[in-house]
C-alpha atoms as a PDB file:
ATOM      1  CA  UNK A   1      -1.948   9.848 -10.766  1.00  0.00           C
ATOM      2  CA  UNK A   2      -5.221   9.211  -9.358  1.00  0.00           C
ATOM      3  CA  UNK A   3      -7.416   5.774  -9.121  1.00  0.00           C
ATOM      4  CA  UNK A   4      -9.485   7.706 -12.008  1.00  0.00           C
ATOM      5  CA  UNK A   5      -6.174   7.989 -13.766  1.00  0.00           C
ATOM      6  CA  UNK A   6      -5.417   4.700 -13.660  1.00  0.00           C
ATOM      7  CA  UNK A   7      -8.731   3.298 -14.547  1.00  0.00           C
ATOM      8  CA  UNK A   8      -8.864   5.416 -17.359  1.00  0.00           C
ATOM      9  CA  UNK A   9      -5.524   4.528 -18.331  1.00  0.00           C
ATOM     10  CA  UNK A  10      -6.323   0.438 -18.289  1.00  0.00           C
ATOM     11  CA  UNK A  11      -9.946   0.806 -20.283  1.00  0.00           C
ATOM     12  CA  UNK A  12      -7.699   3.033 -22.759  1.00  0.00           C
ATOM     13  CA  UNK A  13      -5.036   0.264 -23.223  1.00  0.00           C
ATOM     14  CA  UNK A  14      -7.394  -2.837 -23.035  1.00  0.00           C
ATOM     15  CA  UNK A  15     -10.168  -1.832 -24.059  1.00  0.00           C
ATOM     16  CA  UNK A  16     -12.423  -2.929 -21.576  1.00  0.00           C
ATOM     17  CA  UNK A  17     -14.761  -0.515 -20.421  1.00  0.00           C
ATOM     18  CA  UNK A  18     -14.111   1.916 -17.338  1.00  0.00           C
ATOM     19  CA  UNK A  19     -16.673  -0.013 -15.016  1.00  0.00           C
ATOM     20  CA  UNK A  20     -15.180  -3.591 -15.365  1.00  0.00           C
ATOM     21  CA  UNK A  21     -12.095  -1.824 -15.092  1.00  0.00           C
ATOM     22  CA  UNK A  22     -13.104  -0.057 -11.813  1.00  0.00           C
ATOM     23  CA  UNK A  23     -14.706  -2.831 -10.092  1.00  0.00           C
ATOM     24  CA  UNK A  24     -11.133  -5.266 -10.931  1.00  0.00           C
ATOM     25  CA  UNK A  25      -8.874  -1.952  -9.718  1.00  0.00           C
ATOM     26  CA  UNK A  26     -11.012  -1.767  -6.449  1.00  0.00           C
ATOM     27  CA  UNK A  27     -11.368  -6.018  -5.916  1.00  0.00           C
ATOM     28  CA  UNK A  28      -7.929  -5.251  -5.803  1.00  0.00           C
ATOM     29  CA  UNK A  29      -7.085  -2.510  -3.585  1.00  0.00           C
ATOM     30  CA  UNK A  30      -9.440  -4.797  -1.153  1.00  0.00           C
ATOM     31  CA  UNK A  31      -7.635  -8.128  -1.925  1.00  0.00           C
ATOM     32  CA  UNK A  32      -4.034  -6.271  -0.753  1.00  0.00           C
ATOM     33  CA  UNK A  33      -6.383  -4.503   2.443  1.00  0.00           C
ATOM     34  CA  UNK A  34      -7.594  -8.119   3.616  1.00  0.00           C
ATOM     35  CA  UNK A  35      -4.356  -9.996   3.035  1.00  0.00           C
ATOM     36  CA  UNK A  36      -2.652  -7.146   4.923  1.00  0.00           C
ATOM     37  CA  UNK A  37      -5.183  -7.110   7.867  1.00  0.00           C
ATOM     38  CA  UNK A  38      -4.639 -11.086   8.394  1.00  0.00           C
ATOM     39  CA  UNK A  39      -0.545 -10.290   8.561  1.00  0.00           C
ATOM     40  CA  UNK A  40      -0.573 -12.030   5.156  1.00  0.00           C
ATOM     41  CA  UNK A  41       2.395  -9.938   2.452  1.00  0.00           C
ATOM     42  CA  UNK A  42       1.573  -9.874  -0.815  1.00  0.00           C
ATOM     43  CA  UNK A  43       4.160 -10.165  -3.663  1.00  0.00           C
ATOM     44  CA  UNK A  44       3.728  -9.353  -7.154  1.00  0.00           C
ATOM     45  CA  UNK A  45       6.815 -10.351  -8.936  1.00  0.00           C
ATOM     46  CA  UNK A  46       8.485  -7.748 -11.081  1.00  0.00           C
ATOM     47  CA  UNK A  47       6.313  -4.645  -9.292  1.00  0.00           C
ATOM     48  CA  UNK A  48       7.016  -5.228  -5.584  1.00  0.00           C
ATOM     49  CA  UNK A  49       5.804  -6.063  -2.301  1.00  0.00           C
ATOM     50  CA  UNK A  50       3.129  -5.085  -0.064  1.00  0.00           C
ATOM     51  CA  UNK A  51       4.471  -5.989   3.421  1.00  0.00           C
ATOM     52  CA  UNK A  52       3.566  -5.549   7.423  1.00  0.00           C
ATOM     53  CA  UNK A  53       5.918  -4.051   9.350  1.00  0.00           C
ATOM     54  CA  UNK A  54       6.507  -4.559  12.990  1.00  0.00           C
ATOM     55  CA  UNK A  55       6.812  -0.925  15.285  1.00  0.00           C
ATOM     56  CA  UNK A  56       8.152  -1.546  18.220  1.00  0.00           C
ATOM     57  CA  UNK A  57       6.668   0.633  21.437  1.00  0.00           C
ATOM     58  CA  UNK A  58       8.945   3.708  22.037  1.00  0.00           C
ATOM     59  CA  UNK A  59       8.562   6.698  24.484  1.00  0.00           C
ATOM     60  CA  UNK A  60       7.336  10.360  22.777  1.00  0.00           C
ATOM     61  CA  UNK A  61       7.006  13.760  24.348  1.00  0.00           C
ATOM     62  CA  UNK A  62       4.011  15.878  23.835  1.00  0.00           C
ATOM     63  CA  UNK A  63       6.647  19.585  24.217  1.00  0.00           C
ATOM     64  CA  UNK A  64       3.495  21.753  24.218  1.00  0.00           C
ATOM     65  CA  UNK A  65       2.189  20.116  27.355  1.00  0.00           C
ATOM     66  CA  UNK A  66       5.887  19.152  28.393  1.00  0.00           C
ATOM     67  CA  UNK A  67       4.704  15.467  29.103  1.00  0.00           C
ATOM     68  CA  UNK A  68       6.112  11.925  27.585  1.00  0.00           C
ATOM     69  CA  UNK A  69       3.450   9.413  26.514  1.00  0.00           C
ATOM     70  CA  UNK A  70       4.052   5.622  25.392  1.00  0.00           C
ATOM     71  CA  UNK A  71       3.108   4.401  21.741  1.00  0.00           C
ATOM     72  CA  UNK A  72       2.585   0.678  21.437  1.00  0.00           C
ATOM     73  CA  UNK A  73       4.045  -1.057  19.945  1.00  0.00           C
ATOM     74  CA  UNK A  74       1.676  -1.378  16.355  1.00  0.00           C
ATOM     75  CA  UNK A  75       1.971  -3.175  12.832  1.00  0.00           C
ATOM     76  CA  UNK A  76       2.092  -0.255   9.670  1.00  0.00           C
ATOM     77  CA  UNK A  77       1.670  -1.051   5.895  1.00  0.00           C
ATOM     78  CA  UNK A  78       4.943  -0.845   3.204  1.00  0.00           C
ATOM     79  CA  UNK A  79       5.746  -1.120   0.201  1.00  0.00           C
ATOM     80  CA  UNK A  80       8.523  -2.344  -1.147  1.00  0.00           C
ATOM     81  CA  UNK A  81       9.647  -2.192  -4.693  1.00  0.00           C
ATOM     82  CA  UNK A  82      11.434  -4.815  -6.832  1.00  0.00           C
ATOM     83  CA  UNK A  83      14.380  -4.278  -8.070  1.00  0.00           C
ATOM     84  CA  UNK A  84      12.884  -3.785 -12.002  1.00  0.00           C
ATOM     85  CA  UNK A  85      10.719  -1.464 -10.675  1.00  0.00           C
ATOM     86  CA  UNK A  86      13.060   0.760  -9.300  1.00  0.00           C
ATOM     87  CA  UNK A  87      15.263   0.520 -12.191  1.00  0.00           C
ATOM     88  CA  UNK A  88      13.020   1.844 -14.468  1.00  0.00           C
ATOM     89  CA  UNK A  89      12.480   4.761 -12.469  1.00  0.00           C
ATOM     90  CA  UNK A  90      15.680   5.538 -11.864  1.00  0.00           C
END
């Protein structure tokens, strides 16, 4: 499913027209992307939770070149699910 999905999927079961629609869907995709950026989780209760996690710097090798190169250590998005939201997909 696609952000156009979705949008389409909201104005259809609301109502409200596709560009309110849009504009909310994308206010919110930003919202998450700010609070994210700041180290800031976000949790919607009953859906899940948008979380930072914390990489820790490890050693790779590059086998083409046969050389080992050091990744910092770095923050990456997650998601984690609630536990209704996983049982109805289940």
């Amino acid at each position: 499913m696609t952000k156009a999905d979705i949008v389409n999927e909201i104005a259809k079961n609301t109502g409200v027209d596709k560009a309110t629609v849009l504009t909310t869907v994308e206010a919110f995709m930003e919202a998450v992307k700010d609070s994210l950026s700041k180290n800031e989780n976000v949790y919607l209760r009953g859906f899940g939770s948008f979380v930072i996690k914390q990489r820790a710097e490890k050693t790779a090798r590059n086998i083409s070149k046969n050389t080992t190169i050091i990744i910092p250590a770095h923050n990456i998005p997650s998601f984690k699910p609630a536990k209704t939201f996983v049982s109805v997909v289940k």
